[in-house]
PDB file of N, CA and C in Angstrom:
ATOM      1  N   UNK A   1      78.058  25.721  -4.419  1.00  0.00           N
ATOM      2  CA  UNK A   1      79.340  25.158  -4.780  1.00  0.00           C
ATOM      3  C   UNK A   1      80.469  25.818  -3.974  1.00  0.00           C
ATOM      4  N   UNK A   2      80.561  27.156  -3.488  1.00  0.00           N
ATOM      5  CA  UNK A   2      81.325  27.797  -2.884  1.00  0.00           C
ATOM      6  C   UNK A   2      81.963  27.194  -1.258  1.00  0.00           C
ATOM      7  N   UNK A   3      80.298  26.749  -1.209  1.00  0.00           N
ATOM      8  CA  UNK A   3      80.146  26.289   0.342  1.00  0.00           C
ATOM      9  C   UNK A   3      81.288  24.999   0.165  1.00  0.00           C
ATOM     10  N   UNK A   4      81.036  24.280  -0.400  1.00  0.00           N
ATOM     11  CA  UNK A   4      82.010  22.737  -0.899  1.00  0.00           C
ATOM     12  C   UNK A   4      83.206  22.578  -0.470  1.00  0.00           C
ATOM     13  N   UNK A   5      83.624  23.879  -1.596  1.00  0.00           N
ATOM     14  CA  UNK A   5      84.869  24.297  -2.241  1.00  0.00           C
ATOM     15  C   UNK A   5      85.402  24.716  -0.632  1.00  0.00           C
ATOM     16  N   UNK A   6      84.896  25.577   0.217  1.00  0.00           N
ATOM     17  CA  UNK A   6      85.388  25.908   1.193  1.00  0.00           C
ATOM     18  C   UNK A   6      85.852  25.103   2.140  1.00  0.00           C
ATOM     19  N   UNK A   7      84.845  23.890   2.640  1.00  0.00           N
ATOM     20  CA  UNK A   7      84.931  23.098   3.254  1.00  0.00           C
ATOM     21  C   UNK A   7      85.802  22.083   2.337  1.00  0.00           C
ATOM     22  N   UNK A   8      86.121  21.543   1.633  1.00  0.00           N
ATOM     23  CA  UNK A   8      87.111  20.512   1.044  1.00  0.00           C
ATOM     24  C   UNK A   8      88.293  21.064   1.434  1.00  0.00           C
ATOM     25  N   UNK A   9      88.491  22.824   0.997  1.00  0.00           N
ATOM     26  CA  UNK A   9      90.044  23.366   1.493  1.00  0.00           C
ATOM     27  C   UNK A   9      90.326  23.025   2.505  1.00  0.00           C
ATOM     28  N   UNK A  10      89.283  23.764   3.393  1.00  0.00           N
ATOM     29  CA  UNK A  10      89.434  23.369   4.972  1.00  0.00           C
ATOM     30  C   UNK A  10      89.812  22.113   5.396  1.00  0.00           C
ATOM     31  N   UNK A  11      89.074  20.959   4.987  1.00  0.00           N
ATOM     32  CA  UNK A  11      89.409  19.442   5.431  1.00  0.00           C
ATOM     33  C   UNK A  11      91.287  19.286   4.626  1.00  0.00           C
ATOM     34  N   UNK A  12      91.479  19.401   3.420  1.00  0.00           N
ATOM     35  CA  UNK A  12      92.985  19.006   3.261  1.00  0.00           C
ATOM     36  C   UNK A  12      94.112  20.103   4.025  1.00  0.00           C
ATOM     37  N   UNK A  13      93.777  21.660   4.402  1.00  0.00           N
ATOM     38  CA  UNK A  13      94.756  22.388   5.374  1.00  0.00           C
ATOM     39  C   UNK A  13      94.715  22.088   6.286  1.00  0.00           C
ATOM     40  N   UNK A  14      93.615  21.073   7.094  1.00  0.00           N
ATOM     41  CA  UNK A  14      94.024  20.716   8.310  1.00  0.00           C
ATOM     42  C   UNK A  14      94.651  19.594   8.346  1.00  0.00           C
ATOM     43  N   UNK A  15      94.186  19.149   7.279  1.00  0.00           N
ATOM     44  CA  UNK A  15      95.111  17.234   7.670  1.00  0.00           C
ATOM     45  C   UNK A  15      95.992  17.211   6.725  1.00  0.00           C
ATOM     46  N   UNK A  16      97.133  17.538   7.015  1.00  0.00           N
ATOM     47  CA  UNK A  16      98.308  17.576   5.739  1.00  0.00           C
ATOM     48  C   UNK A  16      98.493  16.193   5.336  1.00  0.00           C
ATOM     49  N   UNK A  17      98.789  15.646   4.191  1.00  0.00           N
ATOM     50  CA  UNK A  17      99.053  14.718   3.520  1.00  0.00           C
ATOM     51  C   UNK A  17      97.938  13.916   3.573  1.00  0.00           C
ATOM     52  N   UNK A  18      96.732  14.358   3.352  1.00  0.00           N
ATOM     53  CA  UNK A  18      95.358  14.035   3.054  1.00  0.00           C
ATOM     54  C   UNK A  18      95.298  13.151   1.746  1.00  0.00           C
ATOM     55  N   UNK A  19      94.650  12.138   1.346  1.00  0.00           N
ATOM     56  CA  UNK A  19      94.517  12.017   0.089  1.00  0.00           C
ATOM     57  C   UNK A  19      93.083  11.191  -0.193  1.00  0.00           C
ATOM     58  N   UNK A  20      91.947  11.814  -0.910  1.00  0.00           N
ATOM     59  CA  UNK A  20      91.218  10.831  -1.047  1.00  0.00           C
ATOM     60  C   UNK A  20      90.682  10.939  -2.634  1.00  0.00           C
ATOM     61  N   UNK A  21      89.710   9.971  -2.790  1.00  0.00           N
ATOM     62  CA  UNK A  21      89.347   9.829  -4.175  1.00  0.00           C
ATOM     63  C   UNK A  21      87.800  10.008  -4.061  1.00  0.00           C
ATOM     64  N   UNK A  22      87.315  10.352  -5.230  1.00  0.00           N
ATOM     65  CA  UNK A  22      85.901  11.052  -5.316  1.00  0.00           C
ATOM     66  C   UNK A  22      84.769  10.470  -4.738  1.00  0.00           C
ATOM     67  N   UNK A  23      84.660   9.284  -4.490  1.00  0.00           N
ATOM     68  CA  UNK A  23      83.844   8.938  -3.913  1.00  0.00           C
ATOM     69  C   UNK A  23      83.875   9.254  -2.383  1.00  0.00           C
ATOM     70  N   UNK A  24      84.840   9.092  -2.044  1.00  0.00           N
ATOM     71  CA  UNK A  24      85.412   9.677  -0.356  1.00  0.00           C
ATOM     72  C   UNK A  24      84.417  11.268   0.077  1.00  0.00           C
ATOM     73  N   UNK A  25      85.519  12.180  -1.173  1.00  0.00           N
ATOM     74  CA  UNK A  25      85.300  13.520  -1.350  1.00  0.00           C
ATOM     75  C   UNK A  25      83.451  13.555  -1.036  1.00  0.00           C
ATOM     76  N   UNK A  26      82.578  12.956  -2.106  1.00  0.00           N
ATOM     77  CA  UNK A  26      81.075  12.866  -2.005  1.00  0.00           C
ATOM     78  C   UNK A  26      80.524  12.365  -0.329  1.00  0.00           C
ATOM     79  N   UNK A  27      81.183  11.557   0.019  1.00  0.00           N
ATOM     80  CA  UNK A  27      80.336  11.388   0.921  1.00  0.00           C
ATOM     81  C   UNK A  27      80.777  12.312   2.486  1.00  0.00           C
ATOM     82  N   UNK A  28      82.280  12.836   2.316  1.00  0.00           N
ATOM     83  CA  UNK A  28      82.515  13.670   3.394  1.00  0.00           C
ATOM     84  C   UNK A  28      81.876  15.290   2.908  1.00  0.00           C
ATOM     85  N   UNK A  29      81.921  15.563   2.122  1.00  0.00           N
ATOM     86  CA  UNK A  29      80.826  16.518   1.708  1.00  0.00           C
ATOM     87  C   UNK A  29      79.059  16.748   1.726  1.00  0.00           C
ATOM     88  N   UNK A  30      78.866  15.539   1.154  1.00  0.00           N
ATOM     89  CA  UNK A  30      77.517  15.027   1.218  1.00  0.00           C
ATOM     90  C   UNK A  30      77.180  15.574   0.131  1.00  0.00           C
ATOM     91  N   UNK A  31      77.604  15.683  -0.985  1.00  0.00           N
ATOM     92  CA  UNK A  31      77.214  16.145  -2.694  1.00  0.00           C
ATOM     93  C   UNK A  31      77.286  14.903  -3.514  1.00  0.00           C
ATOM     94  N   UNK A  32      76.066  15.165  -4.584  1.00  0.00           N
ATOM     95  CA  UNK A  32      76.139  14.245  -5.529  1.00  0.00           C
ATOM     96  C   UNK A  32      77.344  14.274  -6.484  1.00  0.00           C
ATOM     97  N   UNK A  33      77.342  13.214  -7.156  1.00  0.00           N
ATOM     98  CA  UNK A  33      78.747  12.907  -8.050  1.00  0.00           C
ATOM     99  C   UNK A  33      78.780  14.189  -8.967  1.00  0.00           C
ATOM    100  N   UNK A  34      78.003  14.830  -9.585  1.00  0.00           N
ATOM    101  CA  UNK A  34      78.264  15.803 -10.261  1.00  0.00           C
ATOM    102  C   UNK A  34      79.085  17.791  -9.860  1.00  0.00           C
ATOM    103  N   UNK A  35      78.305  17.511  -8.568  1.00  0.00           N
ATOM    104  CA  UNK A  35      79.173  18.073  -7.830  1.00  0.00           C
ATOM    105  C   UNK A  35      80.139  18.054  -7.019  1.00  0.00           C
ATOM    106  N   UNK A  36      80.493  16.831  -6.743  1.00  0.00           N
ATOM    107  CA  UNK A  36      81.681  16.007  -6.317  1.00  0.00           C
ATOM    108  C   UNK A  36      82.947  16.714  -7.565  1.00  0.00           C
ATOM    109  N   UNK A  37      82.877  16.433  -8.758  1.00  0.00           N
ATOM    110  CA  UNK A  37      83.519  16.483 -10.201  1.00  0.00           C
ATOM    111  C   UNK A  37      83.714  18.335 -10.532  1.00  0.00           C
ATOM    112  N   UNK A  38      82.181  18.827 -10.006  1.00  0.00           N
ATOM    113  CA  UNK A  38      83.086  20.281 -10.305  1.00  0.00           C
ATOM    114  C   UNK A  38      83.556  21.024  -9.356  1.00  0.00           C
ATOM    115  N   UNK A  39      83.414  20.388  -8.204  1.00  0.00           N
ATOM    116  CA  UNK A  39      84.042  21.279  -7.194  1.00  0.00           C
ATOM    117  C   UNK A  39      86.049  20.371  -7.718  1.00  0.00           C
ATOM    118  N   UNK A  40      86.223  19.017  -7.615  1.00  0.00           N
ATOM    119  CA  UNK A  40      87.602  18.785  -7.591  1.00  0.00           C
ATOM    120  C   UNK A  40      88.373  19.410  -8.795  1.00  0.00           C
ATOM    121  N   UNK A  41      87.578  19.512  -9.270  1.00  0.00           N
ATOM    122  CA  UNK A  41      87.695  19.965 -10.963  1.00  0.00           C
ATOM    123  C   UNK A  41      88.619  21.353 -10.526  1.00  0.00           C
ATOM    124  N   UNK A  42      87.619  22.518 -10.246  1.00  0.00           N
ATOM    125  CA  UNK A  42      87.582  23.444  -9.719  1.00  0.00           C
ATOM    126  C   UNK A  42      89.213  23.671  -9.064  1.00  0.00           C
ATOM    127  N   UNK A  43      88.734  22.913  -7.914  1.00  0.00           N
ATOM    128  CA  UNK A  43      90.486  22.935  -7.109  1.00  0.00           C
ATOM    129  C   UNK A  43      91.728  22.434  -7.620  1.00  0.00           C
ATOM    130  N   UNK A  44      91.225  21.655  -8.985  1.00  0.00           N
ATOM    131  CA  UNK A  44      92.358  21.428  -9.267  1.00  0.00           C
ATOM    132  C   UNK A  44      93.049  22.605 -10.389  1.00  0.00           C
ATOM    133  N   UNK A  45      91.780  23.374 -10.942  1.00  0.00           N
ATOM    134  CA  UNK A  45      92.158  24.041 -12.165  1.00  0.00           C
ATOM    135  C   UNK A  45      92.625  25.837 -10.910  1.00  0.00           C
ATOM    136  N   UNK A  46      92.360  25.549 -10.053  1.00  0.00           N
ATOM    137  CA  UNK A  46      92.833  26.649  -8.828  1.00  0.00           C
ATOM    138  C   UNK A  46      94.503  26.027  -8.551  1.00  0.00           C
ATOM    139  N   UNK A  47      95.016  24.972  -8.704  1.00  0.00           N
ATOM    140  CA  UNK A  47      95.709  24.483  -8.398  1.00  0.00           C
ATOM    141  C   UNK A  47      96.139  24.744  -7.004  1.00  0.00           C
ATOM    142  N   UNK A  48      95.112  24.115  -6.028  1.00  0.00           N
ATOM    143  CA  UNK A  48      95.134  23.864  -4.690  1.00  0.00           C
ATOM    144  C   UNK A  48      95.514  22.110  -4.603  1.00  0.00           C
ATOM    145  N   UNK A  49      94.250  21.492  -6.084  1.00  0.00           N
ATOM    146  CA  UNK A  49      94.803  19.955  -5.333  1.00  0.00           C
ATOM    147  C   UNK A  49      95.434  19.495  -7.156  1.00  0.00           C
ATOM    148  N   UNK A  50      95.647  18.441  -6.864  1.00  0.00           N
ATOM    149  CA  UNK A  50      96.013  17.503  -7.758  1.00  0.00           C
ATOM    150  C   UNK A  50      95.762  16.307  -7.765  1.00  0.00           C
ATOM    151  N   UNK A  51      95.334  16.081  -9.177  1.00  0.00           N
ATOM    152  CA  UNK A  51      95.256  14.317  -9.280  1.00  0.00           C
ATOM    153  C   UNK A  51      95.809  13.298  -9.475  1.00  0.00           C
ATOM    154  N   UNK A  52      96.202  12.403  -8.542  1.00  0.00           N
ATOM    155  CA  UNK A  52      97.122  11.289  -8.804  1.00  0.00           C
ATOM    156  C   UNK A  52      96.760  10.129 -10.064  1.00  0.00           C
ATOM    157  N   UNK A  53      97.877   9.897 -10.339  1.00  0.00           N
ATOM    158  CA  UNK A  53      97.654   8.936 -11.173  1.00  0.00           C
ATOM    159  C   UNK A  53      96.283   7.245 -10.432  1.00  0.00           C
ATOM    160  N   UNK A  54      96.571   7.280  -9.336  1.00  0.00           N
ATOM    161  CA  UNK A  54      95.512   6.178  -8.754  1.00  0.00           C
ATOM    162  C   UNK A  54      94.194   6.570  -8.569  1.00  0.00           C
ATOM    163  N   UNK A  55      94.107   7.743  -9.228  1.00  0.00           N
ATOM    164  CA  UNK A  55      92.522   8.488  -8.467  1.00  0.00           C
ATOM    165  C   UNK A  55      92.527   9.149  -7.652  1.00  0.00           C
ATOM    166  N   UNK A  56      93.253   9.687  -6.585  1.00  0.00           N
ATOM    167  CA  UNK A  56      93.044  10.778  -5.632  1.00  0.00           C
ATOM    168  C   UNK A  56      93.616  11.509  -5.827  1.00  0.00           C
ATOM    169  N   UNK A  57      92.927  12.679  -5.012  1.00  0.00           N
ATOM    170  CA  UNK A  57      93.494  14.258  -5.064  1.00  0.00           C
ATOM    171  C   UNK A  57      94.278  14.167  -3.444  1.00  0.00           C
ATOM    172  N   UNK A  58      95.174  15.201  -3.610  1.00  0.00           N
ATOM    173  CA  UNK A  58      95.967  15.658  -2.690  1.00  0.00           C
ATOM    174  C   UNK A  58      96.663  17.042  -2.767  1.00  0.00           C
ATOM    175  N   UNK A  59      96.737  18.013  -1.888  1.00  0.00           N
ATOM    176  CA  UNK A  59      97.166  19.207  -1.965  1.00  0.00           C
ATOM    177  C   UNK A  59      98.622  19.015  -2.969  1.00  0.00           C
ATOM    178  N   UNK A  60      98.539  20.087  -4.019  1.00  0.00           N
ATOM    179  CA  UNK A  60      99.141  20.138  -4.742  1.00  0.00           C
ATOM    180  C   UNK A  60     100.800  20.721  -4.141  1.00  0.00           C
ATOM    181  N   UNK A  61     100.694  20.992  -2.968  1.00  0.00           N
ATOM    182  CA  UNK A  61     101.785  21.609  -2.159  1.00  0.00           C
ATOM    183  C   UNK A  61     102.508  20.281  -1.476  1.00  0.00           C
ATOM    184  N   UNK A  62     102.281  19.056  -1.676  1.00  0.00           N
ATOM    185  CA  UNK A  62     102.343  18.037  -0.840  1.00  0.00           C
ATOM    186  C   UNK A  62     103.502  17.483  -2.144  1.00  0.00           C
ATOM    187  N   UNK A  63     104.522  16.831  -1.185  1.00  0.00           N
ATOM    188  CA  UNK A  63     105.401  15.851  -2.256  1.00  0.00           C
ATOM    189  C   UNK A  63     104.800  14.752  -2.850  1.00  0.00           C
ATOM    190  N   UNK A  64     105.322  13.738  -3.707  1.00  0.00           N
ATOM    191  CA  UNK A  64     104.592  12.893  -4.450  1.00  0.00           C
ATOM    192  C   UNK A  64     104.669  11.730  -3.137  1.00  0.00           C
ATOM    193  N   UNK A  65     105.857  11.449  -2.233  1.00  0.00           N
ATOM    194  CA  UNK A  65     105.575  10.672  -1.080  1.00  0.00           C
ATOM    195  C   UNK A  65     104.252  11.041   0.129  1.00  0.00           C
ATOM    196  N   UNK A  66     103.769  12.192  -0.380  1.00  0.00           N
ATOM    197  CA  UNK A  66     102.850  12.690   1.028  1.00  0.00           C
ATOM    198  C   UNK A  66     103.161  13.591   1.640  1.00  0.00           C
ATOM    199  N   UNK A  67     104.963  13.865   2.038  1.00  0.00           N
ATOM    200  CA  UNK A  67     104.987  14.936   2.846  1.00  0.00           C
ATOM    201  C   UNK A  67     105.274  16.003   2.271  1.00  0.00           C
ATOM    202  N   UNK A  68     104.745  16.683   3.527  1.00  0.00           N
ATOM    203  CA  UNK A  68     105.028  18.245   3.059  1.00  0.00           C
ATOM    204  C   UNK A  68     106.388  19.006   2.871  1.00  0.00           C
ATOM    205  N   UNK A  69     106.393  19.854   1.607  1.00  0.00           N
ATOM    206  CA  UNK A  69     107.775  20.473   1.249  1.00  0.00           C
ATOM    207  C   UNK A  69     107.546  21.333   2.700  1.00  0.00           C
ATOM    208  N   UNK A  70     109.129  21.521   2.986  1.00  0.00           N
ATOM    209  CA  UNK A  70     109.559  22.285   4.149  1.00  0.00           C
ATOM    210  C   UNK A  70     109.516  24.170   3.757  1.00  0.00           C
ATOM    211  N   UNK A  71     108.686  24.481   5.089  1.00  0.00           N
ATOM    212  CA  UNK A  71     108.275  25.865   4.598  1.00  0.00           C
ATOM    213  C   UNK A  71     109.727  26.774   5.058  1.00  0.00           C
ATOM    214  N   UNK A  72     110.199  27.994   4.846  1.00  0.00           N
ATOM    215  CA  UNK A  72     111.356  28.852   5.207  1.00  0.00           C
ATOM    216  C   UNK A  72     110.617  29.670   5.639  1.00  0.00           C
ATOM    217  N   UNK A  73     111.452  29.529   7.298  1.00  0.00           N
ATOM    218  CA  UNK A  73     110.863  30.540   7.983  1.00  0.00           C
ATOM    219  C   UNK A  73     111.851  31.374   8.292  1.00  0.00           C
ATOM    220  N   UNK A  74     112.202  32.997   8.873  1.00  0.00           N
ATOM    221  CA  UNK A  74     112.763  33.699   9.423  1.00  0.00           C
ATOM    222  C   UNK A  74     112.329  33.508  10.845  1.00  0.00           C
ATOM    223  N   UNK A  75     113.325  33.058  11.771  1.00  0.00           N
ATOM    224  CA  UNK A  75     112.924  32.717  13.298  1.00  0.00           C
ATOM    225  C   UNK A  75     114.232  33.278  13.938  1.00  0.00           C
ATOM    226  N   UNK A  76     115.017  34.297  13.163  1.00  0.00           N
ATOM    227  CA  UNK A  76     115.859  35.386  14.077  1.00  0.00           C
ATOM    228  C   UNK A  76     114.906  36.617  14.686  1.00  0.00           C
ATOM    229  N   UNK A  77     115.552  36.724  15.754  1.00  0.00           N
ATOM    230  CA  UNK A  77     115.028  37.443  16.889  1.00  0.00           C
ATOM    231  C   UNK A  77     114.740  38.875  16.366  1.00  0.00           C
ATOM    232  N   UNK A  78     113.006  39.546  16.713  1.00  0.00           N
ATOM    233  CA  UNK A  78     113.133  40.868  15.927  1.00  0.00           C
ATOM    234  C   UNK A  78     113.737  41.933  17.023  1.00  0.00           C
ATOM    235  N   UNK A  79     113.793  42.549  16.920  1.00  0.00           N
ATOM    236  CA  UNK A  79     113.990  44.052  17.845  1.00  0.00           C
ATOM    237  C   UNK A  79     112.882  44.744  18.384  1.00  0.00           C
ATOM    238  N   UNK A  80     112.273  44.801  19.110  1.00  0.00           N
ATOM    239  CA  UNK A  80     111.295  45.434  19.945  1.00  0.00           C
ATOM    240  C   UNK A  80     111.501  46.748  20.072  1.00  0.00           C
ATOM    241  N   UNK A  81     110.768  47.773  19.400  1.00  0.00           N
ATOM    242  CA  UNK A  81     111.739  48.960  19.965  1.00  0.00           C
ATOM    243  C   UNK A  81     110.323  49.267  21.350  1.00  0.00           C
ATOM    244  N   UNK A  82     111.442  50.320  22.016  1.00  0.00           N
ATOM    245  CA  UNK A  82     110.934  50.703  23.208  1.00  0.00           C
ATOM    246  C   UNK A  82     110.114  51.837  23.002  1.00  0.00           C
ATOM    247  N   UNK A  83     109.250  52.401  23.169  1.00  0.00           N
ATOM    248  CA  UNK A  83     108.323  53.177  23.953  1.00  0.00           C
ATOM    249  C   UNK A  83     108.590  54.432  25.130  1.00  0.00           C
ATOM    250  N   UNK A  84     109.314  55.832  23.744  1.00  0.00           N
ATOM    251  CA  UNK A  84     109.727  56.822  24.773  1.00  0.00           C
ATOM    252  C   UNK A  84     108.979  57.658  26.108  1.00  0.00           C
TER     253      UNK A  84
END
């Protein structure tokens, strides 16, 4: 189940605004429906994904339109110090 769980993360952090529904999930995994159910289960009670009201999961970090909330970055210049 670990193995799953890993690979499902992996597939929605790479494709942001991912969304599929369990049958999807089963066959890009290649697990039967029962483990289809406790791995989403799983991620959802991790609150990585969430379930839409239509049946699919989608990263729980994702707006209800799909996109992604905007991350805050610090992109002022650091100071390098030098090397006496």
């Amino acid at each position: 189940m670990r193995r799953t769980i890993e690979r499902l993360r992996a597939e929605f952090l790479e494709m942001p605004g991912l969304r599929l529904n369990a049958p999807q999930v089963q066959r890009l995994c290649g697990v039967d429906e029962a483990m289809c159910r406790t791995v989403l289960n799983a991620l959802v009670e991790m609150k990585f994904l969430r379930l839409n009201p239509d049946g699919t999961y989608d990263r729980l970090t994702n707006e209800p339109r799909g996109q992604l909330r905007s991350a805050q970055a610090d992109l002022r210049p650091r100071r390098i110090r030098e090397a006496s």
